[in-house]
Protein backbone atom coordinates (compact mmCIF):
# COMPACT_ATOMS: atom_id res chain seq x y z
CA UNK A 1 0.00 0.00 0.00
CA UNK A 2 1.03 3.43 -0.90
CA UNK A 3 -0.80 6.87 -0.51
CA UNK A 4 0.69 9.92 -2.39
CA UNK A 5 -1.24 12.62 -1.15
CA UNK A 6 -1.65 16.29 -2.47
CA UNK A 7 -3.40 18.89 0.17
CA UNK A 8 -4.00 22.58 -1.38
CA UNK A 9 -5.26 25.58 -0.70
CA UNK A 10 -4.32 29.25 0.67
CA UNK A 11 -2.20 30.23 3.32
CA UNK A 12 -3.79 30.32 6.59
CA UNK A 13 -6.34 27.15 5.61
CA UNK A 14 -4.33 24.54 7.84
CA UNK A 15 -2.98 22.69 4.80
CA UNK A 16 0.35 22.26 6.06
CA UNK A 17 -0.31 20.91 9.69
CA UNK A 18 -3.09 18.79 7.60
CA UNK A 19 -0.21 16.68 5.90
CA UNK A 20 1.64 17.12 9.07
CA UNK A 21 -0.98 15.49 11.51
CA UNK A 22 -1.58 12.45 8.55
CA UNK A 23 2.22 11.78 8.40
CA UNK A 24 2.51 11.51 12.06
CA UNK A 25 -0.69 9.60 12.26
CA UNK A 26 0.87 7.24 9.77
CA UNK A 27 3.71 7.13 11.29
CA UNK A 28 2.21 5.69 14.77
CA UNK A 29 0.73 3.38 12.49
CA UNK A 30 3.61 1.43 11.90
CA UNK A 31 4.04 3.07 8.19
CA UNK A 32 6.80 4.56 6.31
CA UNK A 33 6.33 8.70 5.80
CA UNK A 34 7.21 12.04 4.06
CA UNK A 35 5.74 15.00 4.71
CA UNK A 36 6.99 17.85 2.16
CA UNK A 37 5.20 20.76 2.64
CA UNK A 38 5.47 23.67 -0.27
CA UNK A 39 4.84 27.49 0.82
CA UNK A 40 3.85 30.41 -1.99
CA UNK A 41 4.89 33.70 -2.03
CA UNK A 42 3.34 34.29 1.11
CA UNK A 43 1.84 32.10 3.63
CA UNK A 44 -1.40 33.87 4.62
CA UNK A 45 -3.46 34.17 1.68
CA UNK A 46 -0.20 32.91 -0.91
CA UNK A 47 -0.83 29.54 -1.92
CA UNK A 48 0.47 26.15 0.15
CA UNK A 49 0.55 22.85 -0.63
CA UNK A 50 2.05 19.83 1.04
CA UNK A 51 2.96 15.85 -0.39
CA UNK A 52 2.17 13.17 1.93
CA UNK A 53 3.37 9.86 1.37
CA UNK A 54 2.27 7.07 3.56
CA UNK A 55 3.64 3.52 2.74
CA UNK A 56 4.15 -0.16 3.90
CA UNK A 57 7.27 -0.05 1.95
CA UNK A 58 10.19 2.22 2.07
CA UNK A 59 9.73 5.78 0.49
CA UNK A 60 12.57 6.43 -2.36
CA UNK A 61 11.21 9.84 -3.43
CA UNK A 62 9.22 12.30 -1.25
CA UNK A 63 8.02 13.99 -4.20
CA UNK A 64 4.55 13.82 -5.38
CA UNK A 65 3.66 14.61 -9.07
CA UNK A 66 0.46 11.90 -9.44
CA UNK A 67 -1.37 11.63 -6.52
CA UNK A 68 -3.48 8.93 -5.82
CA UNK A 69 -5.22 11.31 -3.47
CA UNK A 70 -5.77 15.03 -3.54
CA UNK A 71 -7.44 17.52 -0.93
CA UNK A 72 -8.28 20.67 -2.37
CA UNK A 73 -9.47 23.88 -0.16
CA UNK A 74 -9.82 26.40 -2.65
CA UNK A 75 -10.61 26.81 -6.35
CA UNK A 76 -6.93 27.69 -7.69
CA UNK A 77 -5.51 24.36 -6.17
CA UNK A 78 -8.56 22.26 -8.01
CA UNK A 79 -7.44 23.89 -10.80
CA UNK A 80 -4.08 23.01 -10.27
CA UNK A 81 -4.29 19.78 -9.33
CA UNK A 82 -7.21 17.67 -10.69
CA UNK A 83 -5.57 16.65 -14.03
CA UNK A 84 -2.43 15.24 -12.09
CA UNK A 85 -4.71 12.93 -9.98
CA UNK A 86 -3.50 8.98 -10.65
CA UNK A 87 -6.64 6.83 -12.81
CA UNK A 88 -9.36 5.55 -9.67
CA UNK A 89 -7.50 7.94 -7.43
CA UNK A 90 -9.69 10.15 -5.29
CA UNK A 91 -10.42 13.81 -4.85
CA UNK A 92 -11.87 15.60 -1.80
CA UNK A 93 -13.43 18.87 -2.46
CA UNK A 94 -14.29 22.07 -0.02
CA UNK A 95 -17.63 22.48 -1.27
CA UNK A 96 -17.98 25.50 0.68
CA UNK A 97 -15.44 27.45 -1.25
CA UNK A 98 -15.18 25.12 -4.77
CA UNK A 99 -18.20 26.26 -6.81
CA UNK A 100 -16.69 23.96 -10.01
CA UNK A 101 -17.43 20.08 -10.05
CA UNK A 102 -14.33 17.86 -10.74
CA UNK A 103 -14.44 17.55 -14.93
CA UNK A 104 -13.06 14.14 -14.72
CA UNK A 105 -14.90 10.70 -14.54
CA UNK A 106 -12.24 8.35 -13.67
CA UNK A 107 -11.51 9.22 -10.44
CA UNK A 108 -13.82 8.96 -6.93
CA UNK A 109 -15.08 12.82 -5.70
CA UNK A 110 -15.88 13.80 -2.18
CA UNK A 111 -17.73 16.97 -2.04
CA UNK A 112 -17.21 17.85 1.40
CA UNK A 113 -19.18 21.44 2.69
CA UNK A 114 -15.80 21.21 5.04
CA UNK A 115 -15.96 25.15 6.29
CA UNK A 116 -20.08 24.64 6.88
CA UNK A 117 -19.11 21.93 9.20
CA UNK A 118 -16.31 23.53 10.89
CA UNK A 119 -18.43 26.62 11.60
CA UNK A 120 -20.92 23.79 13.41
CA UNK A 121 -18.14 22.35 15.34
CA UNK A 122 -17.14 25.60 16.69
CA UNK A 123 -15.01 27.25 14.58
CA UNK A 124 -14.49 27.89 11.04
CA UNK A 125 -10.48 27.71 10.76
CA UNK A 126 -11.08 24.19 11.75
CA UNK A 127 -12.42 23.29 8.05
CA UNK A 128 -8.82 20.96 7.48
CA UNK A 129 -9.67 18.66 10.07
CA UNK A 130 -13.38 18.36 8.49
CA UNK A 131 -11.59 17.46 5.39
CA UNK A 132 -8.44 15.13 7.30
CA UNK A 133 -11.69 12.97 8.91
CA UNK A 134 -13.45 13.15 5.35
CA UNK A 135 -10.19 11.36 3.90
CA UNK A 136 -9.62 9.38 6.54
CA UNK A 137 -13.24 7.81 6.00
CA UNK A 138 -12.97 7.45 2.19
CA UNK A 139 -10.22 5.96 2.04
CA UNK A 140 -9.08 3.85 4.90
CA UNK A 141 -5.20 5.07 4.50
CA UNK A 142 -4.45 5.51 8.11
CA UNK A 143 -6.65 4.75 11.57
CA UNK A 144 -8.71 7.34 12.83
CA UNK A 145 -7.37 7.31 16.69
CA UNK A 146 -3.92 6.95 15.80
CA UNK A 147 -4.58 10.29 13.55
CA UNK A 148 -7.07 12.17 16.05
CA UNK A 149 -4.30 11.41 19.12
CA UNK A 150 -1.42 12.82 17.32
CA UNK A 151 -3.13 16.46 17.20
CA UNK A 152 -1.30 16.69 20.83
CA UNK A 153 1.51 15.98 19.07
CA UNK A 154 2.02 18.44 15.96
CA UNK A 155 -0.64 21.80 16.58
CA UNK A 156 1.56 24.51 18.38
CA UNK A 157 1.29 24.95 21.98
CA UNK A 158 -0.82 27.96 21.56
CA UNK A 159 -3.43 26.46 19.56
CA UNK A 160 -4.14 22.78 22.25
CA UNK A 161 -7.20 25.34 23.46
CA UNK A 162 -8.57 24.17 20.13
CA UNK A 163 -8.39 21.03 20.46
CA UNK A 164 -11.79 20.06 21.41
CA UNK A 165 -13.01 21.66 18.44
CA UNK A 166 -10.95 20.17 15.60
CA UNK A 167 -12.06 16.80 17.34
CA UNK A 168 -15.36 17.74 16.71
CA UNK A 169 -14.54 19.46 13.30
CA UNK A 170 -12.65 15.58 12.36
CA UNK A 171 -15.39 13.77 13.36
CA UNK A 172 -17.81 15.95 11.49
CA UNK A 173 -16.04 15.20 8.28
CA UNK A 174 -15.51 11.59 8.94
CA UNK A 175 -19.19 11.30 9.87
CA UNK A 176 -20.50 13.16 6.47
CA UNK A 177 -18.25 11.22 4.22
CA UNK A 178 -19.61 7.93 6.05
CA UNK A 179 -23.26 8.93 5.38
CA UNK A 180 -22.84 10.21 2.36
């Protein structure tokens, strides 16, 4: 098993600690990881991206150029990114922000209304862990506990007084890409 992972959006949208928190969560699953993460010009409101790789086997490149999964938070990075997405490889969509359907019919979509959710959890900043459970859930990749107990380990000290909110905010997304 290997996940190449693509998560994209804007500055200031989480994307970063996103990859971050799956690597680690991988990780403490017994996998092998990279986690490169990819800053614009600036980082709030510039454009980030991040590769994840999660693997049983060991990881020779850490670059990603064909996903086999892609998170997208904003319109530019669908843009971006949608044609490079592997053949049956899947693509989870913020809804709330992505107007555009995904023009391709050979790969699995998740339209996720991640920043609705968030705003239901608590707060709306939390809209990347809506979208870390919605992956989690639709595609198996890494274990849910493993992923929700590393939070602890990778948000900032200053941020832990969210924590109780992206919990919520991950189980939200989880939860709507289970039912849906």
């Amino acid at each position: 098993m290997t996940e190449k992972l693509i998560i994209a959006g804007f500055g200031g949208q989480g994307v970063i600690l996103a990859g971050k928190l799956l690597a680690y969560g991988g990780m403490i699953d017994g996998f092998n990881v990279s986690h490169i993460p990819s800053y614009g010009v600036e980082m709030r409101g510039g454009t980030a991206n991040c590769a994840v790789i999660i693997s049983d086997k060991d990881v020779a490149s850490p670059l990603v150029s064909h996903p086999t999964s892609l998170i997208v938070m904003n319109k530019p990075s669908l843009d971006k990114f949608e044609s490079a997405v592997v053949q049956d490889g899947n693509i989870f969509v913020n809804e709330s922000l992505i107007e555009r359907k995904v023009e391709r019919d050979d790969v699995k979509v998740f339209y996720v209304p991640a920043n609705k959710l968030a705003e239901e959890a608590g707060n709306g900043r939390a809209s990347n862990m809506v979208m870390i459970g919605a992956f989690i859930a639709g595609t198996g990749v890494v274990t849910k506990e493993n992923v929700k107990n590393s939070l602890t380990e990778v948000i900032s000290r200053r941020n832990i007084k969210y924590n109780e909110v992206n919990y919520r905010a991950f189980d939200m997304g989880f939860d709507y890409v289970k039912n849906h």
